[in-house]
PDB file of N, CA and C in Angstrom:
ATOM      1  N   UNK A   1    -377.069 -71.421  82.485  1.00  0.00           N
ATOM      2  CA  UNK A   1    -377.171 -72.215  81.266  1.00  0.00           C
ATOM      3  C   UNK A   1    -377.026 -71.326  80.036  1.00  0.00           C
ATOM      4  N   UNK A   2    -377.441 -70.177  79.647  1.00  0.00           N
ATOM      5  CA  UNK A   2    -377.837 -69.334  78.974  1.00  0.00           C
ATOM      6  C   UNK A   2    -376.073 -68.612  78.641  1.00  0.00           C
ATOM      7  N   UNK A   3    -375.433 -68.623  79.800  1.00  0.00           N
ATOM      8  CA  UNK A   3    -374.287 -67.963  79.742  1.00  0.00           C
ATOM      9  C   UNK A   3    -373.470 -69.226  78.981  1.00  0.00           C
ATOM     10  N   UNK A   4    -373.438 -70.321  79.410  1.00  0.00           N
ATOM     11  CA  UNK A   4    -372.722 -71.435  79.264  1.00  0.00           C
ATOM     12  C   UNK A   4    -372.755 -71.557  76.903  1.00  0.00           C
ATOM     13  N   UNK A   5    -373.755 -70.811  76.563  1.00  0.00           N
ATOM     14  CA  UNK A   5    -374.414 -70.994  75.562  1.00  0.00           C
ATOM     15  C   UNK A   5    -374.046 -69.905  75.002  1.00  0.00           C
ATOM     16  N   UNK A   6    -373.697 -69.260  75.445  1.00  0.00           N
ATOM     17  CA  UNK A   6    -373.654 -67.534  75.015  1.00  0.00           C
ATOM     18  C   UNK A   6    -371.731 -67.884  75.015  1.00  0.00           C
ATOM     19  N   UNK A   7    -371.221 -68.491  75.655  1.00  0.00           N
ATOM     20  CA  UNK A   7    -369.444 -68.652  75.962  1.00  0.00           C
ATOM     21  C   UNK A   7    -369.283 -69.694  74.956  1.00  0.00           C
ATOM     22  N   UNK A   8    -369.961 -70.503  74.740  1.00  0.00           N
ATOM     23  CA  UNK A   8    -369.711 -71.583  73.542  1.00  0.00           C
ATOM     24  C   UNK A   8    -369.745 -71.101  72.310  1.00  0.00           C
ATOM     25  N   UNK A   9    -370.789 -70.067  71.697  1.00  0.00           N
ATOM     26  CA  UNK A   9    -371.037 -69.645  70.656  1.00  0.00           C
ATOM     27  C   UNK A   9    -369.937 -68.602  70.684  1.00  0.00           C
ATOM     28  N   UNK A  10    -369.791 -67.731  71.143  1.00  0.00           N
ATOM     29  CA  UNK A  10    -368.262 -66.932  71.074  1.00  0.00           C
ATOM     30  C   UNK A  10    -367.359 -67.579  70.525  1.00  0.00           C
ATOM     31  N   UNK A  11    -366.823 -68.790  71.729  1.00  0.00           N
ATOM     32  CA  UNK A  11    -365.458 -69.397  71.185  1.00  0.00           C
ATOM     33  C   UNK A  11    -365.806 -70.080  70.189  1.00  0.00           C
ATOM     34  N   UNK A  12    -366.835 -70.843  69.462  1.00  0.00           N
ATOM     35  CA  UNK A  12    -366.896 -71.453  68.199  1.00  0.00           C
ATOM     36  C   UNK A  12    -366.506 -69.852  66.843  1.00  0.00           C
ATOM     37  N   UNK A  13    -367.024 -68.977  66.908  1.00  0.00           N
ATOM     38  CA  UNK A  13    -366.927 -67.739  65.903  1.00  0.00           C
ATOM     39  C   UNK A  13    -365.453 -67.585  66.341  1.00  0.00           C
ATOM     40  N   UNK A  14    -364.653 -67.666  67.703  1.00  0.00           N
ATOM     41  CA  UNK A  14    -363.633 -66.883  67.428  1.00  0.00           C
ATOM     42  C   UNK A  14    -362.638 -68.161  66.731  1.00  0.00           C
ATOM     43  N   UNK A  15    -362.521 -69.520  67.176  1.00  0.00           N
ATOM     44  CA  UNK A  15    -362.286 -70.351  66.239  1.00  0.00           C
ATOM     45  C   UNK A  15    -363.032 -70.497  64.601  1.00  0.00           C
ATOM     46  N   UNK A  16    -363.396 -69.810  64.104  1.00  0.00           N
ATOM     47  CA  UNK A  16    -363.842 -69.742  62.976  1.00  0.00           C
ATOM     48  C   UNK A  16    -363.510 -68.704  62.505  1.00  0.00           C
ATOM     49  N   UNK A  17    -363.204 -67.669  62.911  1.00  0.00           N
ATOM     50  CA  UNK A  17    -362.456 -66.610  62.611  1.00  0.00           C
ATOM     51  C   UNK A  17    -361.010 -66.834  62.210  1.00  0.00           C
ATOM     52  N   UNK A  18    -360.262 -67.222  63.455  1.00  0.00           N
ATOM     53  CA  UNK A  18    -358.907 -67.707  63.631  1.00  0.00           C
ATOM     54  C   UNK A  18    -358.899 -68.857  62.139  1.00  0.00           C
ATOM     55  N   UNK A  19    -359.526 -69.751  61.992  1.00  0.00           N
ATOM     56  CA  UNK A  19    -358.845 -70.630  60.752  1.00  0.00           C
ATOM     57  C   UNK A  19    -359.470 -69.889  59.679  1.00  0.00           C
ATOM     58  N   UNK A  20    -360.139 -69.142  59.491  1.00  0.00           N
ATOM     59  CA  UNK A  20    -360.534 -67.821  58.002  1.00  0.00           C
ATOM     60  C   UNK A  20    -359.188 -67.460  57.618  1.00  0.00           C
ATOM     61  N   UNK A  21    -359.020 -67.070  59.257  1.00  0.00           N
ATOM     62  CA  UNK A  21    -357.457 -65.790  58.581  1.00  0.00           C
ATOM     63  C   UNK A  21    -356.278 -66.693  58.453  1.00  0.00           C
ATOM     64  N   UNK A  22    -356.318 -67.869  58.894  1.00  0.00           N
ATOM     65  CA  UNK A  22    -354.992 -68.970  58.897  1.00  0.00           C
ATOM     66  C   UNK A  22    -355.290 -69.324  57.545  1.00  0.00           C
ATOM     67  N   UNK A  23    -356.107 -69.777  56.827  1.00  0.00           N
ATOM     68  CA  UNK A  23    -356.307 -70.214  55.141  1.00  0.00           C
ATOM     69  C   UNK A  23    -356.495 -69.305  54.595  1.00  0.00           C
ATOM     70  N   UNK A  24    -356.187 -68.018  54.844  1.00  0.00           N
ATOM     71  CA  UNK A  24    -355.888 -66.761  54.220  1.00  0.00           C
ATOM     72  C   UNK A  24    -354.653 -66.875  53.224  1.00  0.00           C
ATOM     73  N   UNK A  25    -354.001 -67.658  53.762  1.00  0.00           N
ATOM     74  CA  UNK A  25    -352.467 -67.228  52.752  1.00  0.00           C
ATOM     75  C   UNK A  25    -352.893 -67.913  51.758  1.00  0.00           C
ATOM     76  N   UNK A  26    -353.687 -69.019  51.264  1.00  0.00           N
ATOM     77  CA  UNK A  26    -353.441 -69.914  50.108  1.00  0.00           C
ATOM     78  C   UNK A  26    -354.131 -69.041  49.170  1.00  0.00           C
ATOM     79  N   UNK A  27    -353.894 -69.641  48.033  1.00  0.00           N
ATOM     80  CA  UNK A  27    -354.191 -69.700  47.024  1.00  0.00           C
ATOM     81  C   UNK A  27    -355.747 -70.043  46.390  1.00  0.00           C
ATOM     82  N   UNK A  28    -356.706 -69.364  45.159  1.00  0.00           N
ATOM     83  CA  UNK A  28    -357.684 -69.813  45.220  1.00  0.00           C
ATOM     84  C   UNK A  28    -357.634 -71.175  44.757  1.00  0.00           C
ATOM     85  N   UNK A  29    -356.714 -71.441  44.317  1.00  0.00           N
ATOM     86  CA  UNK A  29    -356.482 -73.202  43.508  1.00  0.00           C
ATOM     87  C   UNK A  29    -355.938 -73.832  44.896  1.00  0.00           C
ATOM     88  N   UNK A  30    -355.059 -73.839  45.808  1.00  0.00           N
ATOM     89  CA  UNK A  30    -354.834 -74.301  47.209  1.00  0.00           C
ATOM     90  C   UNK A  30    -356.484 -74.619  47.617  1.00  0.00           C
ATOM     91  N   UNK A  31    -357.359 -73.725  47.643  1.00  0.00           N
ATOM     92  CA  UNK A  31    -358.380 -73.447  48.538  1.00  0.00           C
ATOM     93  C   UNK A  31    -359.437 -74.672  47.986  1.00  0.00           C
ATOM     94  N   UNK A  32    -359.358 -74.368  46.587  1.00  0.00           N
ATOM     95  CA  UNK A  32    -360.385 -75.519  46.383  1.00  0.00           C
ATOM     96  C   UNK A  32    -359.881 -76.764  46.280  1.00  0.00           C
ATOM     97  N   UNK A  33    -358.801 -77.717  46.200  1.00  0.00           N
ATOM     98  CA  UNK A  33    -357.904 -78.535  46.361  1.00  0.00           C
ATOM     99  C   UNK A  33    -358.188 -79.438  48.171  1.00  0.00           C
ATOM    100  N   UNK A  34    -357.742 -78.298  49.044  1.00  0.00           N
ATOM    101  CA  UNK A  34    -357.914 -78.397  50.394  1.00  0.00           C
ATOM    102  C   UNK A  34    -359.756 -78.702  50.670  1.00  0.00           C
ATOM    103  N   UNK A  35    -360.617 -77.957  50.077  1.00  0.00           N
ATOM    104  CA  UNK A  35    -361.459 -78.295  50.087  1.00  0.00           C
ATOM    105  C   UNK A  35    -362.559 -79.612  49.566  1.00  0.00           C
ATOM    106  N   UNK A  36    -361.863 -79.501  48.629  1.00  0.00           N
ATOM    107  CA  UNK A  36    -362.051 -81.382  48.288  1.00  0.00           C
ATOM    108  C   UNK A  36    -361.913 -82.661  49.007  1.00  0.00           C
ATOM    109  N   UNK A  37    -360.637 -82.320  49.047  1.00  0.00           N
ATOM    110  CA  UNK A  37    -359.965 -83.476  50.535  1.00  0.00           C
ATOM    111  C   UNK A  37    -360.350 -83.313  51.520  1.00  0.00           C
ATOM    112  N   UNK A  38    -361.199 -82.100  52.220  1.00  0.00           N
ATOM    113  CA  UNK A  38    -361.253 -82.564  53.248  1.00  0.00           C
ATOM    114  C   UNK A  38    -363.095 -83.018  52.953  1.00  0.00           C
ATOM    115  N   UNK A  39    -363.286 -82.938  52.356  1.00  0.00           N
ATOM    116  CA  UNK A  39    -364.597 -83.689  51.585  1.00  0.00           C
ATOM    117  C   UNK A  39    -364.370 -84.955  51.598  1.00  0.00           C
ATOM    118  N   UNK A  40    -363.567 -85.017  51.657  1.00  0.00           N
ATOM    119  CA  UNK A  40    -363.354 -86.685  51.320  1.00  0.00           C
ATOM    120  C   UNK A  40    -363.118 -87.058  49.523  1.00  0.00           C
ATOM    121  N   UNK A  41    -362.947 -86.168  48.715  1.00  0.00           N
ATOM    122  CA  UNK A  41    -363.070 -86.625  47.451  1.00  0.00           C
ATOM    123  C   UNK A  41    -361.550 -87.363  47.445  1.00  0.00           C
ATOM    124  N   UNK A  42    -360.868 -88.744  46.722  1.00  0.00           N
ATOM    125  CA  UNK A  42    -359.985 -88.693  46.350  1.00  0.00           C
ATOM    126  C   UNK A  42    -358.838 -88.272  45.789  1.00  0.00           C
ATOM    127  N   UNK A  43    -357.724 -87.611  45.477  1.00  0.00           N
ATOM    128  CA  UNK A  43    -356.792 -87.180  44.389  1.00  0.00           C
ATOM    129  C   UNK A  43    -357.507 -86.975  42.882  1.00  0.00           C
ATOM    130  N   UNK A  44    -357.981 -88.398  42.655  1.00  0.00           N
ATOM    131  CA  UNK A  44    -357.879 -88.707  41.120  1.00  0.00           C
ATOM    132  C   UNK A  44    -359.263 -87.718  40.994  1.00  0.00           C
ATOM    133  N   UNK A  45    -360.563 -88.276  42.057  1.00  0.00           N
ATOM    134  CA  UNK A  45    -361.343 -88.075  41.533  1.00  0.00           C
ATOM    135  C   UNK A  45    -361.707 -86.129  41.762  1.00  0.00           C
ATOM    136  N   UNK A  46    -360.993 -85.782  42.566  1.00  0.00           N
ATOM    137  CA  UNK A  46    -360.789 -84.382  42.816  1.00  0.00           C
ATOM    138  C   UNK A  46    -360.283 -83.564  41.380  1.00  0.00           C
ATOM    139  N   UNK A  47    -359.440 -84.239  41.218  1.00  0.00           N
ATOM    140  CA  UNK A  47    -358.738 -83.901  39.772  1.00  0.00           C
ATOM    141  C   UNK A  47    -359.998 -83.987  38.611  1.00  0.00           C
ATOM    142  N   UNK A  48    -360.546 -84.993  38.378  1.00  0.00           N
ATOM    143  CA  UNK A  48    -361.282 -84.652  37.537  1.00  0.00           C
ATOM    144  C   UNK A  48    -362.603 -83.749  37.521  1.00  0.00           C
ATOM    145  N   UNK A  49    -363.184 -83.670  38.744  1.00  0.00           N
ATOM    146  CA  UNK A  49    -364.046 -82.672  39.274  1.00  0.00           C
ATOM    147  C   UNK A  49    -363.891 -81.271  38.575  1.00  0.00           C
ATOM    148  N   UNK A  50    -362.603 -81.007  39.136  1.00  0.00           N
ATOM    149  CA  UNK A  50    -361.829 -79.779  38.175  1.00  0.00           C
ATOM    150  C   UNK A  50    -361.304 -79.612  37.195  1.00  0.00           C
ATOM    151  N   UNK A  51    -360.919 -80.876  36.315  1.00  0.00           N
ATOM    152  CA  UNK A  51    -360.497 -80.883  35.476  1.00  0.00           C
ATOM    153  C   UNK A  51    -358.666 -80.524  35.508  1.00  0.00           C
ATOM    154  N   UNK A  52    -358.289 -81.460  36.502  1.00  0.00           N
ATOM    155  CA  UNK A  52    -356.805 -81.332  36.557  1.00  0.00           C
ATOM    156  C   UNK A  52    -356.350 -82.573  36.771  1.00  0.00           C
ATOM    157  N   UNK A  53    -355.220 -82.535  36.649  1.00  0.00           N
ATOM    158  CA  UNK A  53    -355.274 -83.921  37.456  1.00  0.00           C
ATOM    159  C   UNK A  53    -354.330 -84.306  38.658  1.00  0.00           C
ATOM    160  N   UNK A  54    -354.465 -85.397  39.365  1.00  0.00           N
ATOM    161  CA  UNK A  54    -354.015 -85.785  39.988  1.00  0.00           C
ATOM    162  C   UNK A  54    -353.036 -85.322  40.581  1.00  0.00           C
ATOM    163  N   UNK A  55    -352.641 -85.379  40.460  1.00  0.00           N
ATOM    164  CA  UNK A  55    -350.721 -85.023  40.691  1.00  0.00           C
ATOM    165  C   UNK A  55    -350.972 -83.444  41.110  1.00  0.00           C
ATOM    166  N   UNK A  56    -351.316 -82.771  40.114  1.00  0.00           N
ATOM    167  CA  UNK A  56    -352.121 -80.917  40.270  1.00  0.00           C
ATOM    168  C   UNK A  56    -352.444 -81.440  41.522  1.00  0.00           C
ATOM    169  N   UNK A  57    -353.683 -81.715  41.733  1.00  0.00           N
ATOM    170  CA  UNK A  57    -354.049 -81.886  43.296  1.00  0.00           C
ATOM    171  C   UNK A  57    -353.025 -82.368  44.379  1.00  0.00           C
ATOM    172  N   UNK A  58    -352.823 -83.216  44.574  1.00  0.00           N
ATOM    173  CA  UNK A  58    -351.632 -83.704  45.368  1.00  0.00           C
ATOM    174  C   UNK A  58    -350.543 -82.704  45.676  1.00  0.00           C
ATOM    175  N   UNK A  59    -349.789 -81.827  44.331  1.00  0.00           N
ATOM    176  CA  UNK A  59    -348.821 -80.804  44.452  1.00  0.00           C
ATOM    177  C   UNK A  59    -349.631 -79.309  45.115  1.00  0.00           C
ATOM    178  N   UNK A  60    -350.994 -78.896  45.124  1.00  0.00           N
ATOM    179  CA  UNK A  60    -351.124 -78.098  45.305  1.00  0.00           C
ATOM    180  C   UNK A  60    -351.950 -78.203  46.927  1.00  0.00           C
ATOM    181  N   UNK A  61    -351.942 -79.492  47.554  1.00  0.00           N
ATOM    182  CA  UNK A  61    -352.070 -79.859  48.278  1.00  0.00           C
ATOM    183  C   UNK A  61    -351.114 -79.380  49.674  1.00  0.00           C
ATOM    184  N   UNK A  62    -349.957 -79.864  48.417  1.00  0.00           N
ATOM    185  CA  UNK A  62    -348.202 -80.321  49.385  1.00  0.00           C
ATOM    186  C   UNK A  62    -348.086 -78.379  50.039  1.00  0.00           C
ATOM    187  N   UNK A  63    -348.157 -77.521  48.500  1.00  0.00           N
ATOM    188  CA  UNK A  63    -348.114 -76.291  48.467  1.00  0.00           C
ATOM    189  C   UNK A  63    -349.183 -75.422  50.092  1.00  0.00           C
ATOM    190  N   UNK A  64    -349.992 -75.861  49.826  1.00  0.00           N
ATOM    191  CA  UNK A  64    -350.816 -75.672  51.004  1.00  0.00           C
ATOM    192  C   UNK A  64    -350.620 -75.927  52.450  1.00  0.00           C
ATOM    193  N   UNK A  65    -350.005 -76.824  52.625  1.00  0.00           N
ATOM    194  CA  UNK A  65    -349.377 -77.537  53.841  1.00  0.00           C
ATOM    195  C   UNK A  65    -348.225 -76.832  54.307  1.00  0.00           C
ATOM    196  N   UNK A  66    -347.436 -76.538  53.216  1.00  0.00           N
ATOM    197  CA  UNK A  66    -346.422 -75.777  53.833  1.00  0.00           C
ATOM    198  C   UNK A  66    -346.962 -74.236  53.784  1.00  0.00           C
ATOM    199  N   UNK A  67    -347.359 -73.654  53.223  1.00  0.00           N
ATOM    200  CA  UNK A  67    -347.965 -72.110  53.537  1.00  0.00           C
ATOM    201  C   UNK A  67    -348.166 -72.114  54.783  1.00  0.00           C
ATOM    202  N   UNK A  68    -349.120 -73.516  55.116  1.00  0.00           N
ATOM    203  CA  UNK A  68    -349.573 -73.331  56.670  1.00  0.00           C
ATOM    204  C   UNK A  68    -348.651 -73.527  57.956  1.00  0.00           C
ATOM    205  N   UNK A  69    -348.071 -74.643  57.429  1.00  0.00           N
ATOM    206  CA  UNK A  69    -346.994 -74.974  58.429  1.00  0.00           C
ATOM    207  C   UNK A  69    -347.479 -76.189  59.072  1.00  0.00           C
ATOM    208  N   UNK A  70    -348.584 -77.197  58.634  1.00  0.00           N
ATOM    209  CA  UNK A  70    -349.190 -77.954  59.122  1.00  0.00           C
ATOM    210  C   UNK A  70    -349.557 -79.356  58.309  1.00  0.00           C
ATOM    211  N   UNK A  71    -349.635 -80.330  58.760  1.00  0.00           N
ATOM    212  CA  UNK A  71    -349.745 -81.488  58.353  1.00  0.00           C
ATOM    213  C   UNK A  71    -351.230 -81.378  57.655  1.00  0.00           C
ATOM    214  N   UNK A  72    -351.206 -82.355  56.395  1.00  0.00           N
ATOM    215  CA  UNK A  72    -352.548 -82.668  55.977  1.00  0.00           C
ATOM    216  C   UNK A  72    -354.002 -83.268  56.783  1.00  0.00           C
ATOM    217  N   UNK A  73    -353.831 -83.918  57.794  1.00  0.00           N
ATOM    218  CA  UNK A  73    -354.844 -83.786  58.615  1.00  0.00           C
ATOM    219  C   UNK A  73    -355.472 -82.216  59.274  1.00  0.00           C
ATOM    220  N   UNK A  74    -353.986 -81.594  59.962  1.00  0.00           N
ATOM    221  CA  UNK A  74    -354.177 -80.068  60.546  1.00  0.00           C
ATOM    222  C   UNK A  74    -354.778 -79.007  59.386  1.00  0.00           C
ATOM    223  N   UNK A  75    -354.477 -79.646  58.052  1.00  0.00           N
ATOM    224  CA  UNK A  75    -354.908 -78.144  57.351  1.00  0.00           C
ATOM    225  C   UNK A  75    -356.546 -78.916  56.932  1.00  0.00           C
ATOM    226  N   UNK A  76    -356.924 -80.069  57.228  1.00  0.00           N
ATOM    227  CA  UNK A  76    -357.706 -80.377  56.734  1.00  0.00           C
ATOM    228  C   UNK A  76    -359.267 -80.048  57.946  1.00  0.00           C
ATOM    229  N   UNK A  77    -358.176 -80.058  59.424  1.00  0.00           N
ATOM    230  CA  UNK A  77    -359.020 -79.858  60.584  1.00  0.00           C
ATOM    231  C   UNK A  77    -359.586 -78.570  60.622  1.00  0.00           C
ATOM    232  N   UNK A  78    -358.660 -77.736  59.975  1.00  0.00           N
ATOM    233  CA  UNK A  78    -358.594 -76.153  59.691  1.00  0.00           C
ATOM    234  C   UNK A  78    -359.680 -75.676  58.783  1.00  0.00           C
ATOM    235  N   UNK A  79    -359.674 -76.864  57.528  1.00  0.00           N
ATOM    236  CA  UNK A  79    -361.120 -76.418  56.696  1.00  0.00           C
ATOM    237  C   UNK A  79    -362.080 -76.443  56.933  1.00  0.00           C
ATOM    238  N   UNK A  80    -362.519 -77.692  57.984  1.00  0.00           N
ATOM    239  CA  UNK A  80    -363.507 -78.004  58.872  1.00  0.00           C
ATOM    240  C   UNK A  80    -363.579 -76.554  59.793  1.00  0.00           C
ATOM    241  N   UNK A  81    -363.311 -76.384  60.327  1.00  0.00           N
ATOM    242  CA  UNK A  81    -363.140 -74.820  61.025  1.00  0.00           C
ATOM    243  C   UNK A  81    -363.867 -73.730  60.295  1.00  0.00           C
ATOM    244  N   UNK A  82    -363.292 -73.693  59.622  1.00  0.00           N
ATOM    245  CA  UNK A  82    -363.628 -72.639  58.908  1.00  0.00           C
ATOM    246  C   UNK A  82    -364.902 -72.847  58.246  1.00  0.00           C
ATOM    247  N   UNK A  83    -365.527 -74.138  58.501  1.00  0.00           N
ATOM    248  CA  UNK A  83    -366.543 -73.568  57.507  1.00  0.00           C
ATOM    249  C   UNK A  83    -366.523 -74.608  56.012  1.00  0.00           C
ATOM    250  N   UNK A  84    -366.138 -75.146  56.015  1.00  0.00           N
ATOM    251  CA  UNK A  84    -365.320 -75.477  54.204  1.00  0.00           C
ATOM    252  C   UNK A  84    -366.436 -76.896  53.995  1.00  0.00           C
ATOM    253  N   UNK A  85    -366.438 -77.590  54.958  1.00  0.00           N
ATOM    254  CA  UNK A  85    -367.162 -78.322  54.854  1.00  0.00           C
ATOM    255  C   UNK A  85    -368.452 -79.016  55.415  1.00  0.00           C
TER     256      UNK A  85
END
């Protein structure tokens, strides 16, 4: 049991590791953007949080997605990973 616990906690850190260094490439404006959404905040209301708007979010969103190479759910599964939310 103890081992079973000890092999779970590994692979959770080394998956948490692995999406650290995968949201490595963005940007600190990518980072907090990605982090919103996967919060669940809306576009609009993300935008105003930060004081940008909309569209800013959405484009720096799009920007993020392709750095990664991954769909907005995948980069959003990725923040979850990591930690983000």
């Amino acid at each position: 049991m103890s081992e079973d616990r000890d092999m779970l906690a590994r692979r959770l850190l080394q998956d948490y590791d692995a999406a650290r260094d995968e949201l490595a490439v963005l940007t600190s404006a990518q980072r907090e953007a990605l982090t919103l959404a996967a919060k669940g905040y809306p576009y609009a209301d993300a935008g105003k949080l930060i004081g940008v708007s909309h569209t800013a979010i959405r484009s720096r969103l799009t920007q993020a997605t392709k750095r990664l190479g991954c769909t907005m759910p995948e980069a959003i599964a990725l923040a979850a990973k990591a930690g983000w939310v």
